[in-house]
N, C-alpha and C. Protein backbone atom coordinates (compact mmCIF):
# COMPACT_ATOMS: atom_id res chain seq x y z
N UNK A 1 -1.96 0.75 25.19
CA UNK A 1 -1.77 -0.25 24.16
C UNK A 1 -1.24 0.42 22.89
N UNK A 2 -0.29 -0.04 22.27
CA UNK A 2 0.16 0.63 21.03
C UNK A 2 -0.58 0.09 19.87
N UNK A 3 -0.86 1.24 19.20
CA UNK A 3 -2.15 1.17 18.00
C UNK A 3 -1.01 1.72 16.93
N UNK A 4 0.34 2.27 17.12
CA UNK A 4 1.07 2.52 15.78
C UNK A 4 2.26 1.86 15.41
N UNK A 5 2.82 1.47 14.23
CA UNK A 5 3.60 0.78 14.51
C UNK A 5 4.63 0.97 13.60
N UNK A 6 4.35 1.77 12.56
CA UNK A 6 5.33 2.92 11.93
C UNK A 6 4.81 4.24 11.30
N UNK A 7 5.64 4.72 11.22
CA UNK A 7 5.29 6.21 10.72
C UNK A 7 6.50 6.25 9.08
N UNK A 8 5.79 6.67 8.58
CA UNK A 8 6.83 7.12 6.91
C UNK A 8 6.53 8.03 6.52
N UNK A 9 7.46 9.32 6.57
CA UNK A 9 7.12 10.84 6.01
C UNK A 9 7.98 11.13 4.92
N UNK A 10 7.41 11.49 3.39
CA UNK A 10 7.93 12.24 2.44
C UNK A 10 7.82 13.55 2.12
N UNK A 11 8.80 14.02 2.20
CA UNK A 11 8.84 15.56 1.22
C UNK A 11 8.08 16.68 2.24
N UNK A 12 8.42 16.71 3.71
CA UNK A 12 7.26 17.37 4.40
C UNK A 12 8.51 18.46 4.95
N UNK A 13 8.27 19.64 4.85
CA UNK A 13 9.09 20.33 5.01
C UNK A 13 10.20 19.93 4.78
N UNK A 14 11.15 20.03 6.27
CA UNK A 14 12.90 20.19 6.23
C UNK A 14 12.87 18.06 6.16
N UNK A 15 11.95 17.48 6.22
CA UNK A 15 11.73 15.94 5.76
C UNK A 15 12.02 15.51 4.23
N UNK A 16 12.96 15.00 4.21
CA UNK A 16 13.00 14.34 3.02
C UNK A 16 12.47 12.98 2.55
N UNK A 17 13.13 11.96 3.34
CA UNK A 17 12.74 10.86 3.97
C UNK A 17 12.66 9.83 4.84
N UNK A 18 11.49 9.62 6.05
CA UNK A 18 12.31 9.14 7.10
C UNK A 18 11.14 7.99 7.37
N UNK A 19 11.26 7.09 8.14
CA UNK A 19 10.59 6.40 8.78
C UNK A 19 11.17 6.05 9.60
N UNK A 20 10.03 5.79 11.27
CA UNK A 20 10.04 5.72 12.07
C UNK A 20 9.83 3.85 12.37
N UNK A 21 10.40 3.36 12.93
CA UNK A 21 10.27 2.06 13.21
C UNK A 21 11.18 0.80 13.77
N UNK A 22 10.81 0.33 14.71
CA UNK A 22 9.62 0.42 15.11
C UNK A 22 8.85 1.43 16.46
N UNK A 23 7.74 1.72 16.36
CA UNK A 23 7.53 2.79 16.99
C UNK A 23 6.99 1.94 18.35
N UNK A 24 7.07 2.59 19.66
CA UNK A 24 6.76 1.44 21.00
C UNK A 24 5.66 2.25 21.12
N UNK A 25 5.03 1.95 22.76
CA UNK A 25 4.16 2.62 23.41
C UNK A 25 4.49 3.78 23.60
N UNK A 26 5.59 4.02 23.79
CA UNK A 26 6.03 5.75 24.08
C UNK A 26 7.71 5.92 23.16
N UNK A 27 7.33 6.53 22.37
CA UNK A 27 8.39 6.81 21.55
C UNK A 27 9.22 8.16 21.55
N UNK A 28 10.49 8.16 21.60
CA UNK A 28 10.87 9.92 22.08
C UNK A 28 12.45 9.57 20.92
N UNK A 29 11.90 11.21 20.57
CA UNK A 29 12.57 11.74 18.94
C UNK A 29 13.35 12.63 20.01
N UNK A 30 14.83 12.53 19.69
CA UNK A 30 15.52 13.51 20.35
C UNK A 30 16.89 13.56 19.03
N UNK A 31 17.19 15.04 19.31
CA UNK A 31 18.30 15.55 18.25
C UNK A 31 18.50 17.06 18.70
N UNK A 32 19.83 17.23 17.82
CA UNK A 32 20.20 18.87 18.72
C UNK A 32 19.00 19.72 17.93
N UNK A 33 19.00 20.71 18.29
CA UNK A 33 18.01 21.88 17.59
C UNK A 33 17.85 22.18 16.22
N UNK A 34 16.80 22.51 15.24
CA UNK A 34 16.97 22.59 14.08
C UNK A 34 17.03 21.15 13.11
N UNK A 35 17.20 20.30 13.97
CA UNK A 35 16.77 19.09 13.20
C UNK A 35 15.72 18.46 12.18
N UNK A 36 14.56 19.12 12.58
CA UNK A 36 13.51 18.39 11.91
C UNK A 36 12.24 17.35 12.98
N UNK A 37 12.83 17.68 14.63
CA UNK A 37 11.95 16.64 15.54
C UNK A 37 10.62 17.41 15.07
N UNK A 38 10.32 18.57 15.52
CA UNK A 38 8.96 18.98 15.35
C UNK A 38 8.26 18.98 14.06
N UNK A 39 8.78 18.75 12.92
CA UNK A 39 8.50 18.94 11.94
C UNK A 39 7.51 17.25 11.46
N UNK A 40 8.65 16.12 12.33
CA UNK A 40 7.92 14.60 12.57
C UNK A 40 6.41 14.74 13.20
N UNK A 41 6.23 15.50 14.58
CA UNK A 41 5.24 15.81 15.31
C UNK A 41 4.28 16.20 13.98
N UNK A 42 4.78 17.99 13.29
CA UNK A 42 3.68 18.29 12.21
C UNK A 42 3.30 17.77 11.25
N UNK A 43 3.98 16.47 10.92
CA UNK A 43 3.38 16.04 10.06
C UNK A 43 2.30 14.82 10.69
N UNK A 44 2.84 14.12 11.58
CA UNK A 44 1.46 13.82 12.28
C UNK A 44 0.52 14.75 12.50
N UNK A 45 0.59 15.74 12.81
CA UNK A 45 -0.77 16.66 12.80
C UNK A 45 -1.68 16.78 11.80
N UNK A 46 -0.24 16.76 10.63
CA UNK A 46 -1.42 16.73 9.38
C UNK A 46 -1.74 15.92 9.18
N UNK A 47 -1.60 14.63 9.25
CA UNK A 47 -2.22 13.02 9.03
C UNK A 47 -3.43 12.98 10.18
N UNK A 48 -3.19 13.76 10.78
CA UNK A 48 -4.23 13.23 12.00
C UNK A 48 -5.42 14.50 12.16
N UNK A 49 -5.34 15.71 11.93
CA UNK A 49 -5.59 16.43 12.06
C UNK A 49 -5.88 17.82 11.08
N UNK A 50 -5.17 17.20 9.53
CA UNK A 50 -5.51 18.29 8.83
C UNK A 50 -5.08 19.67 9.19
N UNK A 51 -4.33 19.96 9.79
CA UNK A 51 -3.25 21.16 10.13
C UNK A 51 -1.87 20.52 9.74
N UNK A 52 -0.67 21.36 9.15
CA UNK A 52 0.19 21.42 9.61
C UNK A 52 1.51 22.13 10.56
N UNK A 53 0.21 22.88 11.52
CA UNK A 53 1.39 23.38 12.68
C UNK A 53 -0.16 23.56 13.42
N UNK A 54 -0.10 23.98 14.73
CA UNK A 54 -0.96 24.26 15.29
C UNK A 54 -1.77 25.50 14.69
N UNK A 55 -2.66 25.04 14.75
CA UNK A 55 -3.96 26.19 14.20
C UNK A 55 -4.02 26.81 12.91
N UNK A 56 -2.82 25.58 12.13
CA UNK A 56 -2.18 26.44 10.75
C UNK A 56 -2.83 25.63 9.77
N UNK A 57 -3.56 26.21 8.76
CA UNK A 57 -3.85 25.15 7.89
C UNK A 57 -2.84 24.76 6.49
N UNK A 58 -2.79 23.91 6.03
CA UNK A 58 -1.77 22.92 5.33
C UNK A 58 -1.91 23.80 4.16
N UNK A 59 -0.72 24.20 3.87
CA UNK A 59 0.10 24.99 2.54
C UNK A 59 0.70 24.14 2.05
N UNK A 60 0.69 23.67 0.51
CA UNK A 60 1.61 22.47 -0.16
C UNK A 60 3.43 23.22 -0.29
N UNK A 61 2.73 24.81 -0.77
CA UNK A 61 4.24 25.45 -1.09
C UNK A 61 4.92 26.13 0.15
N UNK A 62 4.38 26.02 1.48
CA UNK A 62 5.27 26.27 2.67
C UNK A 62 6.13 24.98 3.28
N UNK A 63 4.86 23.80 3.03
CA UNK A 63 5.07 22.20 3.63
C UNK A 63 5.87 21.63 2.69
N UNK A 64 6.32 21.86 1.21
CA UNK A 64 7.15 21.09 0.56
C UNK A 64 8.50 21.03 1.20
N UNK A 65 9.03 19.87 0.77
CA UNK A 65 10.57 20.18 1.70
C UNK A 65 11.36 20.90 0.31
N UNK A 66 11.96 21.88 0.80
CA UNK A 66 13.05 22.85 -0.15
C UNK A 66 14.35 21.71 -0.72
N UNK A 67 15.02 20.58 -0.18
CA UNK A 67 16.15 19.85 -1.05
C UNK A 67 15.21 19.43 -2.00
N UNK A 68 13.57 18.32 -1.65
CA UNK A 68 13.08 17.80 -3.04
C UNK A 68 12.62 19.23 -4.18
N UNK A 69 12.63 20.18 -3.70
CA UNK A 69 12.01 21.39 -4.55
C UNK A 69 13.34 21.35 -6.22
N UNK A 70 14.32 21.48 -4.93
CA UNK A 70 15.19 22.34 -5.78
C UNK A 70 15.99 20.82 -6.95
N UNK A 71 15.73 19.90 -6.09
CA UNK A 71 16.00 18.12 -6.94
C UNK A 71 15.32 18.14 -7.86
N UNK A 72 13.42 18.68 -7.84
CA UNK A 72 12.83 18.45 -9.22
C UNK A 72 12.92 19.60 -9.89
N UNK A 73 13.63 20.60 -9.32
CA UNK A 73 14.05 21.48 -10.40
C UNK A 73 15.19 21.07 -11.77
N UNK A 74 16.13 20.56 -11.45
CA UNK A 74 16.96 20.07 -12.38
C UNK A 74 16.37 19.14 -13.71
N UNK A 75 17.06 18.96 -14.38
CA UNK A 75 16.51 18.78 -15.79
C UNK A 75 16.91 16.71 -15.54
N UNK A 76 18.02 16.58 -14.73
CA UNK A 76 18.06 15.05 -14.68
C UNK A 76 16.99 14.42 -13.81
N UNK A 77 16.37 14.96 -12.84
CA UNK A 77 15.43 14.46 -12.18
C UNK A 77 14.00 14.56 -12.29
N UNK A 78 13.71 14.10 -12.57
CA UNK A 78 11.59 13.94 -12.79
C UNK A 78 10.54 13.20 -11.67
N UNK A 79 9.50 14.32 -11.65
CA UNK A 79 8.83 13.26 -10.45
C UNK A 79 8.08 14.37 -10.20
N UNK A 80 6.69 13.84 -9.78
CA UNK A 80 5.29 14.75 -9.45
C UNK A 80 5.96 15.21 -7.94
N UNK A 81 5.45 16.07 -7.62
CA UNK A 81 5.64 16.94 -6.64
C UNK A 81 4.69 16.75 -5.37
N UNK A 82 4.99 16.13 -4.42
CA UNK A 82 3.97 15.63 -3.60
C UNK A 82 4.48 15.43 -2.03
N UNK A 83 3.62 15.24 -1.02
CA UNK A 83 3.94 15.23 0.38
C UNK A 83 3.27 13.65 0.34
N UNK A 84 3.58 12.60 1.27
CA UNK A 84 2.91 11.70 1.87
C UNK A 84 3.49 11.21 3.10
N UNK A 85 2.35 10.86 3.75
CA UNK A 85 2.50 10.08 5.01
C UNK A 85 2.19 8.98 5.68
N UNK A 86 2.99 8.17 5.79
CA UNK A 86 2.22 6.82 5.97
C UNK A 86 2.08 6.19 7.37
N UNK A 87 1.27 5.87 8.05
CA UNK A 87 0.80 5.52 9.51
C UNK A 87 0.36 3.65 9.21
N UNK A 88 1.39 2.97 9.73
CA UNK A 88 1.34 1.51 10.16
C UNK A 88 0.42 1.16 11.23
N UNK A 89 -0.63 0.91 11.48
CA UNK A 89 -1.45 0.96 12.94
C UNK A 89 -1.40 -0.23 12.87
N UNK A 90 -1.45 -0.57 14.16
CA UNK A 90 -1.77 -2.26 14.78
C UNK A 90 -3.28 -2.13 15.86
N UNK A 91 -4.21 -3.08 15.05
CA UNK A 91 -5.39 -3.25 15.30
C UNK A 91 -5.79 -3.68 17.00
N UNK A 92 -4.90 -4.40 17.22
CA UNK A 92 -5.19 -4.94 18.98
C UNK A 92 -6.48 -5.77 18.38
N UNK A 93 -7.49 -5.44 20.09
CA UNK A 93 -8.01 -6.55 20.29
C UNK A 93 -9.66 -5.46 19.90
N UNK A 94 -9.32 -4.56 18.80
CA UNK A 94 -10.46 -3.68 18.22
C UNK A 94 -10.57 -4.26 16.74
N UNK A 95 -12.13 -4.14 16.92
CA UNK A 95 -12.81 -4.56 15.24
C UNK A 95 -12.14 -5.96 14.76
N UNK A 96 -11.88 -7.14 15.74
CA UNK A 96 -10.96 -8.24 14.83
C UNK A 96 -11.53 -9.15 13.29
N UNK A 97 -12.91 -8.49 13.32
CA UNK A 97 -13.79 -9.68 12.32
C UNK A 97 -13.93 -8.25 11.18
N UNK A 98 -13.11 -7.10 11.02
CA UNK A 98 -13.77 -6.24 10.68
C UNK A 98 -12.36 -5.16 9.72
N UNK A 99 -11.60 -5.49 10.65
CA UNK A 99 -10.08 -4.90 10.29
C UNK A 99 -8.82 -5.77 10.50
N UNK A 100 -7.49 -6.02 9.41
CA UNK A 100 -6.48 -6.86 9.53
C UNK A 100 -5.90 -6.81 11.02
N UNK A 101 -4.87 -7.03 11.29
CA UNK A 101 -4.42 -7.52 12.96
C UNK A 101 -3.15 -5.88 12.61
N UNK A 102 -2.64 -5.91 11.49
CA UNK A 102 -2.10 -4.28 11.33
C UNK A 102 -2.40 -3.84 9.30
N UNK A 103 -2.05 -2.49 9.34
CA UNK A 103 -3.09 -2.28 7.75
C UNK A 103 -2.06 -0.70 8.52
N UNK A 104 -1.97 -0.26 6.56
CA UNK A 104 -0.97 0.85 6.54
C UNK A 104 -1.99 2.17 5.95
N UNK A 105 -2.17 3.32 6.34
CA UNK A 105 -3.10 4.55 5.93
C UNK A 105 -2.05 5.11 5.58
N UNK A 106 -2.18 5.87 3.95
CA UNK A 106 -0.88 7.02 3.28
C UNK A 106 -2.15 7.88 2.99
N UNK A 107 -1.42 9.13 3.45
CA UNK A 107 -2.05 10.03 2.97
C UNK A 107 -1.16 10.81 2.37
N UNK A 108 -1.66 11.43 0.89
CA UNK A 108 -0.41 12.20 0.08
C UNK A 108 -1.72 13.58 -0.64
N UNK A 109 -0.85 14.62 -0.23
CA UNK A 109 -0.61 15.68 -0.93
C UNK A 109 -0.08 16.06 -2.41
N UNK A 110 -0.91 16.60 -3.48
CA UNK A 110 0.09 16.64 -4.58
C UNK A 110 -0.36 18.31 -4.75
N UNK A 111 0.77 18.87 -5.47
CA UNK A 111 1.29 20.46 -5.81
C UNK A 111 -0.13 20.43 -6.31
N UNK A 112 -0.64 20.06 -7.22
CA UNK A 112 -1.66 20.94 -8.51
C UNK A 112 -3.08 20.46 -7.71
N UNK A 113 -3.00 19.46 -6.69
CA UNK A 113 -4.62 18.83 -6.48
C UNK A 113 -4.71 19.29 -4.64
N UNK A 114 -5.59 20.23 -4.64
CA UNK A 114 -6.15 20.69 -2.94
C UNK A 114 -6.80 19.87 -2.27
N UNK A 115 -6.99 18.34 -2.88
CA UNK A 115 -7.49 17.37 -2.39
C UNK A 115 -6.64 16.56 -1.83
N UNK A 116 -6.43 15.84 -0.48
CA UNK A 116 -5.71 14.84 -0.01
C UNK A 116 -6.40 13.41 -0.47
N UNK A 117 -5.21 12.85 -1.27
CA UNK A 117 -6.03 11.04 -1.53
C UNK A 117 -5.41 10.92 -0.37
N UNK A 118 -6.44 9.42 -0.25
CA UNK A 118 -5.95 8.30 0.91
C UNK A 118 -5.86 7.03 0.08
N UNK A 119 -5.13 6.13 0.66
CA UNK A 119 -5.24 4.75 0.15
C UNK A 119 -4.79 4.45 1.50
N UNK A 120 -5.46 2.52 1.17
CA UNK A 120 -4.74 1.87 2.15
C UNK A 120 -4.59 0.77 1.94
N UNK A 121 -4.55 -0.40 2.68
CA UNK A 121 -4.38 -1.85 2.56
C UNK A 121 -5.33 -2.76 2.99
N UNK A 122 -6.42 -1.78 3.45
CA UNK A 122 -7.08 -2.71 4.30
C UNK A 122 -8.21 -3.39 3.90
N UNK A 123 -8.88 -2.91 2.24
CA UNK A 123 -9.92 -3.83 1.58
C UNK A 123 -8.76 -4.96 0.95
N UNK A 124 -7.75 -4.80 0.24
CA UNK A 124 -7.00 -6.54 -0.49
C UNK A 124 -7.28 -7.50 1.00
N UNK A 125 -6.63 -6.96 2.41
CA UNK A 125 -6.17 -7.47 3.41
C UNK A 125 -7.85 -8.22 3.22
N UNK A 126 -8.81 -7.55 3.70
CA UNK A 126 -10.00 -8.41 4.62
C UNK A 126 -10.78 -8.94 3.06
N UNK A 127 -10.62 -8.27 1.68
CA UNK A 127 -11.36 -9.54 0.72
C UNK A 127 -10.68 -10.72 0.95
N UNK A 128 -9.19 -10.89 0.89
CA UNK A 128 -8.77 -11.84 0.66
C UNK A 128 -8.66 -12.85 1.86
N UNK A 129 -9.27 -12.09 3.27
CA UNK A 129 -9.26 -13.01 4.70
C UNK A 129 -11.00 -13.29 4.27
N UNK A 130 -11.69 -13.08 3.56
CA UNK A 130 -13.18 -13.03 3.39
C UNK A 130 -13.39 -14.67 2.81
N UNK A 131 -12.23 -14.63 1.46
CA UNK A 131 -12.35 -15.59 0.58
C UNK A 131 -11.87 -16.57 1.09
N UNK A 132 -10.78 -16.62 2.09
CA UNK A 132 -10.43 -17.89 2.55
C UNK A 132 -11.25 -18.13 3.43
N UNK A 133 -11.97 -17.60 4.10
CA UNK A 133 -12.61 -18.48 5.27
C UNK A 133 -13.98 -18.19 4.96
N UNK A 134 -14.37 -18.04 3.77
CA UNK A 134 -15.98 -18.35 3.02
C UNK A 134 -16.95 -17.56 3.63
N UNK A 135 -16.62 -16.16 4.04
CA UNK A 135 -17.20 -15.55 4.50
C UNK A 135 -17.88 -14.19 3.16
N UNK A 136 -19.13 -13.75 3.33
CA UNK A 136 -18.97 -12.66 2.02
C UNK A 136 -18.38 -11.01 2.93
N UNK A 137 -17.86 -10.61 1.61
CA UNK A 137 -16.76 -9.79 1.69
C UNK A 137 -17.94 -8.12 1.61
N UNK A 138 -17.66 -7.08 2.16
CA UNK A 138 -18.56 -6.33 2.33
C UNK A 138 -17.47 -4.74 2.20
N UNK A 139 -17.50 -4.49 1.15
CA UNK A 139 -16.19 -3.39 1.32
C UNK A 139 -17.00 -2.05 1.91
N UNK A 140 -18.30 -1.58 1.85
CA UNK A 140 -18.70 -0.68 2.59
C UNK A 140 -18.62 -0.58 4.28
N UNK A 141 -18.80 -2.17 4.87
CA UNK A 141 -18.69 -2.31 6.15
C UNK A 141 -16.89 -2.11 6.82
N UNK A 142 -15.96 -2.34 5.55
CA UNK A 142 -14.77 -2.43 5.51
C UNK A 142 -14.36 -0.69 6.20
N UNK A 143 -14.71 0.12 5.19
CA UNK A 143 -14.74 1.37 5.09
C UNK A 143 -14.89 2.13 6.28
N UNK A 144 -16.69 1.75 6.70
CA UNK A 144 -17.14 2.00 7.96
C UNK A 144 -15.98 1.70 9.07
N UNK A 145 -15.81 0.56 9.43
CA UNK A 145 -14.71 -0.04 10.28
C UNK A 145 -13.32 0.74 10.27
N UNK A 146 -13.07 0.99 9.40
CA UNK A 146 -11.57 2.05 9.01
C UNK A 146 -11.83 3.32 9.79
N UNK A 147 -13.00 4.11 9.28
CA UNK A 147 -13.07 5.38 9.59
C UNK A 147 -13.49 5.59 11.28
N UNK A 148 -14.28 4.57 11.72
CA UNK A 148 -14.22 4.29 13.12
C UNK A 148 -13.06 4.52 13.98
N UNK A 149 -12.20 3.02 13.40
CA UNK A 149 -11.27 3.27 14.23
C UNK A 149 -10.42 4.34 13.94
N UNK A 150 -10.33 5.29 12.73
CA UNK A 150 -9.42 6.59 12.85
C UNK A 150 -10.07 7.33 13.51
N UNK A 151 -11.23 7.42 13.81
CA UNK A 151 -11.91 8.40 14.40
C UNK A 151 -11.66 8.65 15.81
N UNK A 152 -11.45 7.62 16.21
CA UNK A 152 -11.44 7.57 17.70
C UNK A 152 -9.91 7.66 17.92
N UNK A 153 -8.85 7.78 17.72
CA UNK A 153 -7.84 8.23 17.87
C UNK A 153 -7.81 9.87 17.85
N UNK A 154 -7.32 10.16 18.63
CA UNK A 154 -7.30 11.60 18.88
C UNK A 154 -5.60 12.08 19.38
N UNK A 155 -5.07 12.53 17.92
CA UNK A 155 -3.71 13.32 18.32
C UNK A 155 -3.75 14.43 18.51
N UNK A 156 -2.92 14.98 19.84
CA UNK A 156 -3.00 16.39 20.28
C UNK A 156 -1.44 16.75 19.85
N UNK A 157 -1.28 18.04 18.97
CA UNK A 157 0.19 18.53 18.59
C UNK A 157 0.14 19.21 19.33
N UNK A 158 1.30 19.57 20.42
CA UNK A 158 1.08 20.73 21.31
C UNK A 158 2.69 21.02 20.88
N UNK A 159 2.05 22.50 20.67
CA UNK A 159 3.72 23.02 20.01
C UNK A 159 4.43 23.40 21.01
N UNK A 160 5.85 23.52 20.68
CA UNK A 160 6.89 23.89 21.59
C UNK A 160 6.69 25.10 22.68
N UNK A 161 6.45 26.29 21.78
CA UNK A 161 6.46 27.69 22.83
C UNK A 161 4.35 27.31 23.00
N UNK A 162 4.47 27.16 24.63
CA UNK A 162 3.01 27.00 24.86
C UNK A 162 2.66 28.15 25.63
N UNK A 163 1.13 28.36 25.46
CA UNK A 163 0.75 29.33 26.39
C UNK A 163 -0.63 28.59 26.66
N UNK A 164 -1.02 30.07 27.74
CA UNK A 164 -2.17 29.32 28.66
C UNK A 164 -3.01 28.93 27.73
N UNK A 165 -3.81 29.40 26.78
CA UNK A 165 -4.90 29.01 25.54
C UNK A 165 -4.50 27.24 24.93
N UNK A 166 -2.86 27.19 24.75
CA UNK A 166 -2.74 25.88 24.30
C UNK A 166 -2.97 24.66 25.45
N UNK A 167 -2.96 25.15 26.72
CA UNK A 167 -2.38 24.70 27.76
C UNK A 167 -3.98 24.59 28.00
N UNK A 168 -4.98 25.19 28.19
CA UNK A 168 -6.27 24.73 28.12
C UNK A 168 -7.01 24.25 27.31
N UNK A 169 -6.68 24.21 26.20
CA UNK A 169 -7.57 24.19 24.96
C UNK A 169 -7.14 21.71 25.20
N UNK A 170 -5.90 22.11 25.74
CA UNK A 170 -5.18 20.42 25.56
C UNK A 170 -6.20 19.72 26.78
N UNK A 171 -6.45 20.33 28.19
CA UNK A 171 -6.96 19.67 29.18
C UNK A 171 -8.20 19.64 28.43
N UNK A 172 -8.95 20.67 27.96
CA UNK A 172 -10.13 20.41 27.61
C UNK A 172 -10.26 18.86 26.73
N UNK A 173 -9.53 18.60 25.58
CA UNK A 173 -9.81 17.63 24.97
C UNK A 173 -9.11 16.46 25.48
N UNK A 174 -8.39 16.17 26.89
CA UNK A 174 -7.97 15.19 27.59
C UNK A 174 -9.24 14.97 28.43
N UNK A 175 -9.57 16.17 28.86
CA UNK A 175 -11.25 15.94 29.66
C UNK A 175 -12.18 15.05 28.81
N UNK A 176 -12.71 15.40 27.85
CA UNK A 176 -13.54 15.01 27.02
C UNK A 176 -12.74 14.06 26.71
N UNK A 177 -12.04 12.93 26.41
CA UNK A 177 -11.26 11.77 26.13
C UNK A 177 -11.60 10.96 27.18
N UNK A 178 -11.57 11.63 28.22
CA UNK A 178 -11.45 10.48 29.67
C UNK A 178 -12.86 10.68 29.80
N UNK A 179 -13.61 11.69 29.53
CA UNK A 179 -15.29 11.19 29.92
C UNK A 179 -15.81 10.75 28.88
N UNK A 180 -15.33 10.37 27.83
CA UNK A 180 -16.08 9.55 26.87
C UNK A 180 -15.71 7.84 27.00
N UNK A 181 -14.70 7.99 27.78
CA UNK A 181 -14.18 6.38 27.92
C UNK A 181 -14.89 6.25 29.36
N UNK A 182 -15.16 6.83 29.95
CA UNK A 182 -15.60 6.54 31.25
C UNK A 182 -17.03 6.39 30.90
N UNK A 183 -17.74 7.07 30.36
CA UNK A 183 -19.12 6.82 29.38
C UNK A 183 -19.45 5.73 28.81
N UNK A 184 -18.29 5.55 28.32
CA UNK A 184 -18.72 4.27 27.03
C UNK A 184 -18.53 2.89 28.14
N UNK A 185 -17.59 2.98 29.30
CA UNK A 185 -17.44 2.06 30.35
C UNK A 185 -18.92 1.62 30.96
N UNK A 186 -19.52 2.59 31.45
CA UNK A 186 -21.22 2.27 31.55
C UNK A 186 -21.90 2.04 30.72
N UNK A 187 -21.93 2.83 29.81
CA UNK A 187 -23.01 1.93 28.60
C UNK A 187 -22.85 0.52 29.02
N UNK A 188 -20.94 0.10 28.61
CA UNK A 188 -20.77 -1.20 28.67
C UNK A 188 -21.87 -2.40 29.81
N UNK A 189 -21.44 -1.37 30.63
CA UNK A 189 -21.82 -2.26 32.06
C UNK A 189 -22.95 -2.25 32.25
N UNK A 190 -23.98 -1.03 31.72
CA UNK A 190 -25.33 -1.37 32.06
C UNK A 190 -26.12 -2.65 30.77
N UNK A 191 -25.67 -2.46 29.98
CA UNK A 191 -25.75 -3.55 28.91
C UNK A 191 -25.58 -4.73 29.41
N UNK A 192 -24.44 -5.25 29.87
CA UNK A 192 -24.38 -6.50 30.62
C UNK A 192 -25.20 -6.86 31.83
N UNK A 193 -25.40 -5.32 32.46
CA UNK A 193 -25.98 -6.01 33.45
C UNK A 193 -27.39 -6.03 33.03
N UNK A 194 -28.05 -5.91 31.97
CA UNK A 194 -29.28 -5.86 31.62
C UNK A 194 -29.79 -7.27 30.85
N UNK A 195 -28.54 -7.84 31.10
CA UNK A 195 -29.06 -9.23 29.91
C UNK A 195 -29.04 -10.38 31.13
């Protein structure tokens, strides 16, 4: 089931600015070499994963892209210095009383702050589905519900040149993916069958 439904990357390395959209169930980035495909992949890593390359942790002054560097260098152009990424998810048939039907997560990087903000869309979205249908509005349960469903998404970056360590380290957390859904399948079922 597709849970994404665009991707928007600024200033992320050899990225200047691109968005992806619309993105399907299986989406494939192809271009000659040196393009920038893997660089799309790392920045999902870092949205998803807090790395930006495998096992690399996120440098603002390696990850900036060098054209915006040398753009806010000039004296005609002005503008804070920053990476962001924005992930469009579509909710399906998860959390519907709890999260919009789709809601946009940016996460941005700035030069001077080692902190990643987040914002999103998804408390205006559910106060304002709260108020029309006279329901009370609960922005902590909102929150909860958000971080859930990011949680349970699990992106694996598997870089280009692989070896056996990447090549196991990936089954391992495809293992553990499929026995937690196969897990949570019984819970399901013994629950039902208990009532």
């Amino acid at each position: 089931m597709k849970i994404i439904d665009s991707v928007t990357i600024r200033y992320f390395r050899s990225v200047y600015t691109l968005t992806l959209f619309p993105c399907k169930d299986m989406t494939v980035i192809a271009g000659k070499n040196d393009v920038g495909k893997s660089n799309i992949l790392k920045a999902l890593n870092l949205f998803f994963s807090q790395q930006s390359d495998y096992l690399h942790n996120f440098d603002f002054f390696e990850d900036y892209s060098l054209s915006r560097r040398e753009e806010v260098r000039k004296d005609t152009v002005r503008g804070q210095q920053f990476i962001s990424i924005s992930v469009r998810f579509l909710r399906g048939n998860r959390m519907p009383n709890s999260l919009p039907p789709s809601f946009t997560v940016t996460k941005r990087w700035d030069m001077h702050s080692p902190e990643c903000k987040v914002s999103t869309d998804v408390q205006v979205f559910m106060k304002s589905y709260a108020e029309r249908n006279g329901i009370k509005y609960s922005e902590r349960i909102t929150n909860i519900s958000l971080s859930t469903f990011l949680n349970k998404i699990r992106f694996i970056y598997v870089p280009a040149i692989k070896d056996e360590r990447v090549f196991r380290e990936t089954l391992n957390i495809l293992q553990q993916s499929l026995f937690d859904s196969k897990k949570q399948a019984n819970i399901g079922y013994t629950n039902w069958r208990g009532k």
